[in-house]
Protein backbone atom coordinates (compact mmCIF):
# COMPACT_ATOMS: atom_id res chain seq x y z
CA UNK A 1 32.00 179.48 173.09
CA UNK A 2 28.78 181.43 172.35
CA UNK A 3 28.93 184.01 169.75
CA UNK A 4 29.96 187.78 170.92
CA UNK A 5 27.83 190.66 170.07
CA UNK A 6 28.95 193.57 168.32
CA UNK A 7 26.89 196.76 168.57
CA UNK A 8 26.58 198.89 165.21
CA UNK A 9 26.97 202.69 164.97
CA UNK A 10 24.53 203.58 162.51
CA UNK A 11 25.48 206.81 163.09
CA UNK A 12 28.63 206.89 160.92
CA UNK A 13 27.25 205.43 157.81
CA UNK A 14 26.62 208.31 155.66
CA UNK A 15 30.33 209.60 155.45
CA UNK A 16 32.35 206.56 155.23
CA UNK A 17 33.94 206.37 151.94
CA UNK A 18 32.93 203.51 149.78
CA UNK A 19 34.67 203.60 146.10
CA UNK A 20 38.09 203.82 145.18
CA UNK A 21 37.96 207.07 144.52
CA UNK A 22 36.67 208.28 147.70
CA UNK A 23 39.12 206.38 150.14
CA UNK A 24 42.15 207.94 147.75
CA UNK A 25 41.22 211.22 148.37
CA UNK A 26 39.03 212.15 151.18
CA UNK A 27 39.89 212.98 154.71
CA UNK A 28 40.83 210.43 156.65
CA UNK A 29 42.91 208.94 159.05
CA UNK A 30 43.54 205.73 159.52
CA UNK A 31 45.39 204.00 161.90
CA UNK A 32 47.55 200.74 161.92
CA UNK A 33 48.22 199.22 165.38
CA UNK A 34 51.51 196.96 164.49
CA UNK A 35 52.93 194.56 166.49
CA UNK A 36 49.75 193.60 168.41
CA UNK A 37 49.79 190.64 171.01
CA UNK A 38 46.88 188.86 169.61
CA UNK A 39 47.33 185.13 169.35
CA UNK A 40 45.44 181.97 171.42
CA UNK A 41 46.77 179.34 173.41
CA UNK A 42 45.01 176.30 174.19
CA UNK A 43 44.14 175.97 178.05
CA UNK A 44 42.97 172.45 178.69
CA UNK A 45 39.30 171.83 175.75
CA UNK A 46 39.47 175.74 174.95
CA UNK A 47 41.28 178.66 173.27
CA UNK A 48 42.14 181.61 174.97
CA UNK A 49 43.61 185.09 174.20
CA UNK A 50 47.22 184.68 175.57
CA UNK A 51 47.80 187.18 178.61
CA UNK A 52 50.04 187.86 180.49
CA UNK A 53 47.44 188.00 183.53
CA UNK A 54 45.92 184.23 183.45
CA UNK A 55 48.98 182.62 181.22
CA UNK A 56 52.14 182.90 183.35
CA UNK A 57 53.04 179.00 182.98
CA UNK A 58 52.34 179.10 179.36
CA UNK A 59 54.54 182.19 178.86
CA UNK A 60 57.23 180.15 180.46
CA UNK A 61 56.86 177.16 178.55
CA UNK A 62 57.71 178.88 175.73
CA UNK A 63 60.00 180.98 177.06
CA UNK A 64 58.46 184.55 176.37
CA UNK A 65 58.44 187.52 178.37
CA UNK A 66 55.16 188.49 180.06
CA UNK A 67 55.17 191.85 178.46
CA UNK A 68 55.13 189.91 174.80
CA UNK A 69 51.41 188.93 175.70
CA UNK A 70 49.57 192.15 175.76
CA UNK A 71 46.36 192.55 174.14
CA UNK A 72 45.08 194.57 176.84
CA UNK A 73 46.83 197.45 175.01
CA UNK A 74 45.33 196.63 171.67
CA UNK A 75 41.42 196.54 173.33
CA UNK A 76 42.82 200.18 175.00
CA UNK A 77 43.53 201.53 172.02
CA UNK A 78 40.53 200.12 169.75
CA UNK A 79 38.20 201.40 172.87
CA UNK A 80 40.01 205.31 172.76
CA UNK A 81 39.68 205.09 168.50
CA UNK A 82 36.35 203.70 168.06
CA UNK A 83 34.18 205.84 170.60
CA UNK A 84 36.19 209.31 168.94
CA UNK A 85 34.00 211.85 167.32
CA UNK A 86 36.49 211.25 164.00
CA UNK A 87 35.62 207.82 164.20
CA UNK A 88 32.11 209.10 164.32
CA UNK A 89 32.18 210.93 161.18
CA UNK A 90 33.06 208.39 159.34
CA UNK A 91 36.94 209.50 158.93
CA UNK A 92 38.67 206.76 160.64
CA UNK A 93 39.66 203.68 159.55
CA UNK A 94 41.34 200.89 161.81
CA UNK A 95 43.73 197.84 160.85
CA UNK A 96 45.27 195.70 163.72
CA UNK A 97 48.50 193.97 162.06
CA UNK A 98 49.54 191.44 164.94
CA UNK A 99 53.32 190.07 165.66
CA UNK A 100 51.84 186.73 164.02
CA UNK A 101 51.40 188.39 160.58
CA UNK A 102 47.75 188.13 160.95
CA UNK A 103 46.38 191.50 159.40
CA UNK A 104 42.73 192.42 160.75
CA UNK A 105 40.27 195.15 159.15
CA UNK A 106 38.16 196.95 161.71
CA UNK A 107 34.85 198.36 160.17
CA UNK A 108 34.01 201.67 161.34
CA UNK A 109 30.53 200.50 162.51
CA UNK A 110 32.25 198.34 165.46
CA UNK A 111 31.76 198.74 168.87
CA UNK A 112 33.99 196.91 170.89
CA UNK A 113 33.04 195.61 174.16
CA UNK A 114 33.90 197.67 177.02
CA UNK A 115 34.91 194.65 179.00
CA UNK A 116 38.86 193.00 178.96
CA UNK A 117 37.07 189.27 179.42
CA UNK A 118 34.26 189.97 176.62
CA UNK A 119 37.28 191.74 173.92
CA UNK A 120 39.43 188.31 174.56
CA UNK A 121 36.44 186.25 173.50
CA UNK A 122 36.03 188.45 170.60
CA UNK A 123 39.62 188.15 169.31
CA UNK A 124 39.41 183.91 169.69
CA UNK A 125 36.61 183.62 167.99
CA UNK A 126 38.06 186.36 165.05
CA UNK A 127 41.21 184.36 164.76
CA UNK A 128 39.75 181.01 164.46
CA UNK A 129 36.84 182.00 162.49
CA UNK A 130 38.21 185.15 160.25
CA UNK A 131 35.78 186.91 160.44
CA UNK A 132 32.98 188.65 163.10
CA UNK A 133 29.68 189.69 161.59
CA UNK A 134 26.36 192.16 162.97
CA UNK A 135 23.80 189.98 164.88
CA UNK A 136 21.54 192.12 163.45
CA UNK A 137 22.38 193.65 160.15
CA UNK A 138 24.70 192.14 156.93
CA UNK A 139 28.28 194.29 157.90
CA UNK A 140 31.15 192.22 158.51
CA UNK A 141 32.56 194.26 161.66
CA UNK A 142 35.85 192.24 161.87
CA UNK A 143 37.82 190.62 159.41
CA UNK A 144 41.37 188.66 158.90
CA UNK A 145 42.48 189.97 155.50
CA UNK A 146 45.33 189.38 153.24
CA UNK A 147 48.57 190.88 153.65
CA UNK A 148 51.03 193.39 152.96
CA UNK A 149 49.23 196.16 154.54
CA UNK A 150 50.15 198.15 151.74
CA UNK A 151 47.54 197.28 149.71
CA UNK A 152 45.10 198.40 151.71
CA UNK A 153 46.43 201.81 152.50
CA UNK A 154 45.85 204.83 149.79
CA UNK A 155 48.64 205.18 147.37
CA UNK A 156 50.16 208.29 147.76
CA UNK A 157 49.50 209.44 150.89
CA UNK A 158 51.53 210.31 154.06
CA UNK A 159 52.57 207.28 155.91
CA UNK A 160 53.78 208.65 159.43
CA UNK A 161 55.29 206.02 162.27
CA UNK A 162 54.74 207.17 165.57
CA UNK A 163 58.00 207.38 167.56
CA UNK A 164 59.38 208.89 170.53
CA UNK A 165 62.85 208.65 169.56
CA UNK A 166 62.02 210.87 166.45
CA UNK A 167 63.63 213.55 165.21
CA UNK A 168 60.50 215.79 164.93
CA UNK A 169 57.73 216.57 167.61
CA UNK A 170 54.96 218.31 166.36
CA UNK A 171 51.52 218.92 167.25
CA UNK A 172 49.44 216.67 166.02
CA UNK A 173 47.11 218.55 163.84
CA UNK A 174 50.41 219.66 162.07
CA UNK A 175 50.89 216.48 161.08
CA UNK A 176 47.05 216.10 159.07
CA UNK A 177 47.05 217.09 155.71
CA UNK A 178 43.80 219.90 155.01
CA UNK A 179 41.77 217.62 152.31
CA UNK A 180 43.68 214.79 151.91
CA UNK A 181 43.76 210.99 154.17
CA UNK A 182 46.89 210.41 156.13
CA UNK A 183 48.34 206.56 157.64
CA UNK A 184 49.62 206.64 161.10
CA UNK A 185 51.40 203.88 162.24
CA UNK A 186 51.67 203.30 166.01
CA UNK A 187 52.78 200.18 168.05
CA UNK A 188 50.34 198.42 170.37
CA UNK A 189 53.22 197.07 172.13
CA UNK A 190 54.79 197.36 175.92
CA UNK A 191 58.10 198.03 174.69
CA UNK A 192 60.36 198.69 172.00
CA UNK A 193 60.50 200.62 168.15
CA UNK A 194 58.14 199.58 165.33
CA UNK A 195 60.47 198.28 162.45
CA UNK A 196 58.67 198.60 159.22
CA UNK A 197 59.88 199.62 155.78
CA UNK A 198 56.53 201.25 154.52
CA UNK A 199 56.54 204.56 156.40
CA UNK A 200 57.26 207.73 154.50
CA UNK A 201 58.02 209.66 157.96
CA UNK A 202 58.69 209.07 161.78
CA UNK A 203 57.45 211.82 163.98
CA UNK A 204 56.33 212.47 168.02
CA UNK A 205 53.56 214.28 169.21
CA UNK A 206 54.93 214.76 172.67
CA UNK A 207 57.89 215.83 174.89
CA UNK A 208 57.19 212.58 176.26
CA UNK A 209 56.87 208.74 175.97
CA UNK A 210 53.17 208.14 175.38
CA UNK A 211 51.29 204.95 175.62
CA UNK A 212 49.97 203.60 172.71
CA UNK A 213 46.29 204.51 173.93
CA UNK A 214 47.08 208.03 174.21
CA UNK A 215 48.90 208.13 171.22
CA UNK A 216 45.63 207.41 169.46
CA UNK A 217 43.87 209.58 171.04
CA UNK A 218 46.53 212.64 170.40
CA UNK A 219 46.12 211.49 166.71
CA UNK A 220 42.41 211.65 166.66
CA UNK A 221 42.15 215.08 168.80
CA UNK A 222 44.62 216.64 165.97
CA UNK A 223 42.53 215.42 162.83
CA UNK A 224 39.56 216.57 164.98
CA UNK A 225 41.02 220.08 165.39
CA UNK A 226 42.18 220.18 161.71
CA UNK A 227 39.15 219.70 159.92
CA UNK A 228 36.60 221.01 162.71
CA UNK A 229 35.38 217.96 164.02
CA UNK A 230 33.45 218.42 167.26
């Protein structure tokens, strides 16, 4: 499979935090998309992204539901994160943690491809290789890293699961502390509850069930609004 290009957004560099310091106490969000259907199957000399579009007989080999292979909802949500003014200015951060256990670091300079077909390519060649770097500059874009998640988020800072069955709905911007980075964690599944044990709060932004796409992009509008982001 030839190598997928990543475009940079040398835009954002100047605000992303870099020392320890920094990513314990600036503003930022970032975002864990748990439970994400990101795993290959092999289809005849090649891997592919499992879907539930092009793998129905694989699905029911295994017997799996076709709503357990969606990584069409992961590349949605990556797409509404990514191109966000937050993400922009350098105050978003991005982990994918998938149902496999793999645990993948987005860089804030990635672009991911627009295209369903392209993103699946992407995601085989991250999982086999561990890593996706810049065809034209040194930045690791993508990257499998080690787990618990936990030791990648800031220590003492507000670790909110995204839930529709909570017992809060706020706006979001209520939810984003003034000076201070916030973890939102928010399911890039069909169905069903996130169950983790490292949240410090479950809240909704909406009267409604959201998908996980618009979720993100509820999240990112309220840390926009918050800290004048335009």
């Amino acid at each position: 499979m030839s190598k997928r290009r990543l475009e940079e957004q040398d835009d954002r560099t100047a605000k992303i935090p870099k020392t320890m310091a920094e990513k314990e106490t600036s503003q930022r969000v970032i975002v864990v998309l748990e439970n994400a259907a990101l795993e290959t199957v092999k289809v005849g000399s090649k891997f592919e992204l499992l879907n539930c579009d092009h793998h129905q007989a694989q699905l029911k080999k295994m017997g799996r539901e076709s709503g357990s292979a969606r990584p069409d909802i992961t590349h949605q949500c990556l797409l509404m994160l990514l191109d966000s003014p937050l993400s922009r200015s350098g105050r978003l951060q991005v982990y994918i943690h998938t149902v496999q256990n793999v645990l993948i670091e987005v860089s804030p300079h990635t672009r991911i491809p627009r295209t369903f077909n392209r993103f699946c390519g992407l995601m085989v060649q991250l999982l086999h290789k561990l890593s996706i770097h810049a065809s034209d500059g040194p930045h690791v874009l993508l990257k499998v890293i080690k787990n618990p998640i936990t030791d990648h988020l800031p220590t003492s800072c507000p670790r909110i699961l995204m839930s529709f069955s909570a017992d809060e709905c706020l706006h979001p911007h209520h939810l984003i502390p003034k000076d201070s980075p916030v973890v939102f964690i928010i399911g890039a599944m069909a169905h069903g509850k996130v169950e983790i044990d490292y949240h410090t709060r479950e809240s909704s932004v909406s009267e409604y069930p959201l998908s996980a796409a618009v979720a993100c992009a509820k999240v990112c509008c309220g840390a926009e609004i918050k800290w004048n982001v335009l």
